[in-house]
Protein backbone atom coordinates (compact mmCIF):
# COMPACT_ATOMS: atom_id res chain seq x y z
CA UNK A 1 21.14 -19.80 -3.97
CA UNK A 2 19.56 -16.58 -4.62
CA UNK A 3 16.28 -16.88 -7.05
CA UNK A 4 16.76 -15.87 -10.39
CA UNK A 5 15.06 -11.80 -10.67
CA UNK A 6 11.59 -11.67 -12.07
CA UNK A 7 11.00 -9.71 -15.52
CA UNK A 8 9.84 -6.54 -13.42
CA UNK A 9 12.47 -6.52 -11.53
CA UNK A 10 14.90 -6.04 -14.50
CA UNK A 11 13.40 -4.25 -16.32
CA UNK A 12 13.54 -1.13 -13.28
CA UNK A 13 17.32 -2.20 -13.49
CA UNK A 14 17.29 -1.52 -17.21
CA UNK A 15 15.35 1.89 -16.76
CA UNK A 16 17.42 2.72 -13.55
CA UNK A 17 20.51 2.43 -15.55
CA UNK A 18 18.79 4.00 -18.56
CA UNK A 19 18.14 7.23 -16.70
CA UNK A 20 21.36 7.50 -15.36
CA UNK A 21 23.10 6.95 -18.23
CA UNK A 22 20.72 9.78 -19.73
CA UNK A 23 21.54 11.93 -16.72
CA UNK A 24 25.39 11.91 -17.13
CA UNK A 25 24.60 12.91 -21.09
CA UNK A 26 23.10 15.54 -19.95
CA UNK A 27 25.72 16.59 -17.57
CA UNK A 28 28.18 16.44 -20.02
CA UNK A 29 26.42 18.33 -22.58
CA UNK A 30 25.60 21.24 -20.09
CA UNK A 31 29.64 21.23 -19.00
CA UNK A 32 30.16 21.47 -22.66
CA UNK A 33 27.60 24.28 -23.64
CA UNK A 34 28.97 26.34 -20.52
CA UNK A 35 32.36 25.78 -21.19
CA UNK A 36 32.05 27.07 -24.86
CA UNK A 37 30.06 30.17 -23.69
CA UNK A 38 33.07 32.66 -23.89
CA UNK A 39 32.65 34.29 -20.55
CA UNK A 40 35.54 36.30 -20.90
CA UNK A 41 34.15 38.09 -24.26
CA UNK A 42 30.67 38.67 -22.36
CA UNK A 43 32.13 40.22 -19.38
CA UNK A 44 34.42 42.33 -21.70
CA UNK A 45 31.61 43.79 -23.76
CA UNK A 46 29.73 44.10 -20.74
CA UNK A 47 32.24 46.11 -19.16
CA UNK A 48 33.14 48.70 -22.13
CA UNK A 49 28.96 49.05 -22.61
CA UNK A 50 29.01 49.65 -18.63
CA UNK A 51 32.21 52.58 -19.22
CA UNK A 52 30.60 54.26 -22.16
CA UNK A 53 28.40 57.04 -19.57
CA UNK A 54 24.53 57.23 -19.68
CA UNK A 55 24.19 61.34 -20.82
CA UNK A 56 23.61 63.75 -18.44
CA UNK A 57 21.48 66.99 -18.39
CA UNK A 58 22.78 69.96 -20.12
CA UNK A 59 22.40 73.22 -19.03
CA UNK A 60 21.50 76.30 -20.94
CA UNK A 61 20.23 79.55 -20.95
CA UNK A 62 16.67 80.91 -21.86
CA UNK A 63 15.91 84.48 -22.71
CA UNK A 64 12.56 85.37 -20.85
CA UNK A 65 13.31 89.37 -21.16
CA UNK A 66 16.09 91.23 -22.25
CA UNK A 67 17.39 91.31 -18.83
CA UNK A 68 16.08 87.98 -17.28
CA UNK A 69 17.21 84.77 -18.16
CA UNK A 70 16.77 81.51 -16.86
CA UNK A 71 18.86 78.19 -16.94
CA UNK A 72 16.82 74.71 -17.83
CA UNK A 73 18.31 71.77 -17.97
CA UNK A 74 18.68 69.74 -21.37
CA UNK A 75 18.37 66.16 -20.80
CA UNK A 76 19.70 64.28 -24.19
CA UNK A 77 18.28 60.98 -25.63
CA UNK A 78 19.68 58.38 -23.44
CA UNK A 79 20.32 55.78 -25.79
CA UNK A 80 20.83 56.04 -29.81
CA UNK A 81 19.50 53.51 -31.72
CA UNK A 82 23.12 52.39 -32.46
CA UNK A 83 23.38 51.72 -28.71
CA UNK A 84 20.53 50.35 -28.39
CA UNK A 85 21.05 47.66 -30.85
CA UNK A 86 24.32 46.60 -28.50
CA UNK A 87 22.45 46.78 -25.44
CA UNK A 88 20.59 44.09 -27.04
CA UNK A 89 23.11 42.44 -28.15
CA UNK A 90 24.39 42.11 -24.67
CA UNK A 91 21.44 41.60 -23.31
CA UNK A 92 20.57 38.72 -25.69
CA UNK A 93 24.40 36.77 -24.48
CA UNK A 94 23.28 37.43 -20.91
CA UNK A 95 19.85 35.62 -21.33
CA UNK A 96 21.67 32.54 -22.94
CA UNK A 97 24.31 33.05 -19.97
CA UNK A 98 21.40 33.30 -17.60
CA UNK A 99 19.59 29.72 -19.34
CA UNK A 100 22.79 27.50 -18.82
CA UNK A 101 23.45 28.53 -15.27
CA UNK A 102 20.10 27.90 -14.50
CA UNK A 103 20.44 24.11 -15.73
CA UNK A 104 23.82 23.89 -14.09
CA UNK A 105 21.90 24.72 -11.01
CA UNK A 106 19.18 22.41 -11.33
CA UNK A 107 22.27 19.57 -11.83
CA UNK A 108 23.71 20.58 -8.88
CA UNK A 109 27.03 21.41 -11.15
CA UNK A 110 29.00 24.09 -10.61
CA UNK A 111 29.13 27.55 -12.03
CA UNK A 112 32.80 28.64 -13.36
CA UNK A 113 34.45 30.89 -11.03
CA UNK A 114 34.82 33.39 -13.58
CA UNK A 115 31.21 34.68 -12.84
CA UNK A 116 31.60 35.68 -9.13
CA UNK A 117 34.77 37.58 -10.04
CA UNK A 118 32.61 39.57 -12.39
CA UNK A 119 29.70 40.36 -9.89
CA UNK A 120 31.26 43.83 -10.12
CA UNK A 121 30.57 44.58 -13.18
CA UNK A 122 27.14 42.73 -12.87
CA UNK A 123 25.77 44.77 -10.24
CA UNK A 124 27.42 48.55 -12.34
CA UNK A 125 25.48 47.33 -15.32
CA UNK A 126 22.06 46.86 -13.29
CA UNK A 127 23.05 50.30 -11.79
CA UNK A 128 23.50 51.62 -15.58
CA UNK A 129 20.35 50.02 -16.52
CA UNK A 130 18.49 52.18 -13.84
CA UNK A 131 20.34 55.45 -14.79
CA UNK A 132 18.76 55.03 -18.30
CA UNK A 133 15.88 54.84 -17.58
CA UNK A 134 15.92 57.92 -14.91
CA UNK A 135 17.49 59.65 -17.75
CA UNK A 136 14.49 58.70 -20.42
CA UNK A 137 12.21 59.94 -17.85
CA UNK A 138 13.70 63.42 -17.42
CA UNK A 139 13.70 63.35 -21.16
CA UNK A 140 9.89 62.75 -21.50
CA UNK A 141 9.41 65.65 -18.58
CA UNK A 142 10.70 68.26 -21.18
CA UNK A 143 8.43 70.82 -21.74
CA UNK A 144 7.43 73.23 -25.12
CA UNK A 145 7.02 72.70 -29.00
CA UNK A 146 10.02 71.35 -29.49
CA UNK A 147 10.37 69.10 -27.04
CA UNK A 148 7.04 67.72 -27.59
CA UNK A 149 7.66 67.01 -31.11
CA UNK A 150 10.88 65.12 -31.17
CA UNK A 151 9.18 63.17 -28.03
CA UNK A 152 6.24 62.25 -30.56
CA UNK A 153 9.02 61.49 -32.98
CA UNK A 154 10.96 58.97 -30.75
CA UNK A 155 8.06 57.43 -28.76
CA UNK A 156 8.54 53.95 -30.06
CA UNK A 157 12.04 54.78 -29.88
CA UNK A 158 11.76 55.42 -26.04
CA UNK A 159 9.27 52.52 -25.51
CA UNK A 160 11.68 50.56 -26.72
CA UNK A 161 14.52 51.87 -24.44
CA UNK A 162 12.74 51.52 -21.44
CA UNK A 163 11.54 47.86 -22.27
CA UNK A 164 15.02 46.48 -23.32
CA UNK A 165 16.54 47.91 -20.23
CA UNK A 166 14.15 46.74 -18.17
CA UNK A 167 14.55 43.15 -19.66
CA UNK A 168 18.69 43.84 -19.24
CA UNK A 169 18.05 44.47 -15.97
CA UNK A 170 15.82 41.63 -14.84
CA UNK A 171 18.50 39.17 -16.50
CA UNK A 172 21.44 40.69 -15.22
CA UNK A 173 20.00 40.58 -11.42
CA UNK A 174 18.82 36.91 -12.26
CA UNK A 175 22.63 36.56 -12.81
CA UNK A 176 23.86 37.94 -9.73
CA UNK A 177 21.29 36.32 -7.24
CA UNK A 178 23.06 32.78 -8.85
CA UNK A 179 26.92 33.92 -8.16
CA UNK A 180 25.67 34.77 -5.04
CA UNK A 181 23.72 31.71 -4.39
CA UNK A 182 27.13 30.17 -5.42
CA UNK A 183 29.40 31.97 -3.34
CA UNK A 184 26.99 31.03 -0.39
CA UNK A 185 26.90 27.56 -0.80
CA UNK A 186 30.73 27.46 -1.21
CA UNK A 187 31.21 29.46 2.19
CA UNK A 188 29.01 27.15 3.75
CA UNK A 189 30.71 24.01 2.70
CA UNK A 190 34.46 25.59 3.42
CA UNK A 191 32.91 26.23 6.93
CA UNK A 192 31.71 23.09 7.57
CA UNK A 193 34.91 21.43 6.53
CA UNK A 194 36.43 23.80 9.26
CA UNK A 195 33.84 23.32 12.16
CA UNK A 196 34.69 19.19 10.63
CA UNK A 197 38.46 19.62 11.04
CA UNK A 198 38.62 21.20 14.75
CA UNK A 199 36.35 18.57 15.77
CA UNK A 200 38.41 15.66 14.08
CA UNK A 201 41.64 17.86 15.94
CA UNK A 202 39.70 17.57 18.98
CA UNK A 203 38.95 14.07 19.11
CA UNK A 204 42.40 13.01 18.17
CA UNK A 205 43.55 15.28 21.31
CA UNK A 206 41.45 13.42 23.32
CA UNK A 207 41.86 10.23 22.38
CA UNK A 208 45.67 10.83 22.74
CA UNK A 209 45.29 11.88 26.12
């Protein structure tokens, strides 16, 4: 007969169970949350705001004399506050994007395919992100009255810009580094099911001879 368990010994049953019963909750509720994230709206916005082109310089012509001219380039503001309000928009869907992968991770759940069919479009947004930014540096390199005073104007304007897209950015890559991450691991199991299969081939070859 085995002896009956001691009161210690149940009750790290009880918590064992406890925890795991906790731990499948919490499974469920991050295959829920990710599930009702709508990926495919994200990855639509994210593509149009990725199509809609950062502007470029302009050129036009100064009158130095009245028979000398010289071209400068015109770089534009590189986001209006109208786009900037969707980059955060975006940006704020790709932080909450960002949050539940990480917890999938840490579960050792997977990721919905849908995200490393998108790396595309992940890694022309980060590139977009940089292009602004290049742009609202040419646009603070303008020189004369003008210039000066509608940089004055927009300063928090292009503070603003530059820290959004930066924060974009950051999220975005944090993005891509896990559907990579992803994709690796899942190459590295399909290969070791491979380098597993030849060697089960192998042995039943030998065996049968």
């Amino acid at each position: 007969m085995h002896p009956p368990p001691n009161p210690q010994q149940q009750r790290e049953e009880q918590m064992r169970r406890e925890q795991s019963r906790q731990e499948e909750l919490i499974r469920k509720e991050l295959e829920r949350k990710l599930v009702e994230f709508d990926a495919h709206a994200f990855y639509s916005f994210l593509q149009e705001w990725v199509d809609k082109a950062v502007p470029k310089p302009i050129p036009y012509s100064v009158h130095l004399t009245p028979n000398r001219r010289r071209v400068i380039m015109h770089q534009p503001m590189p986001l209006t506050r109208k786009q900037l309000i969707e980059m955060r928009r975006i940006s704020a869907s790709c932080a909450r994007l960002l949050s539940l992968l990480r917890a999938v991770d840490q579960k050792g759940l997977e990721c919905p395919y849908i995200h490393q069919t998108n790396r595309i479009w992940l890694e022309r947004a980060i590139d977009k992100c940089e292009r602004i930014n290049r742009a609202r540096k040419k646009y603070l390199k303008k020189r004369g009255f003008w210039a000066r005073l509608g940089q004055m104007m927009n300063i928090f304007h292009l503070d603003s810009v530059r820290r959004d897209s930066e924060f974009f950015k950051k999220r975005l890559e944090a993005v891509l580094m896990m559907c990579r991450q992803q994709e690796f691991s899942q190459d590295l199991m399909r290969l070791r099911q491979s380098v597993l299969s030849r060697e089960m081939l192998g042995s039943g070859q030998a065996w049968g001879s």
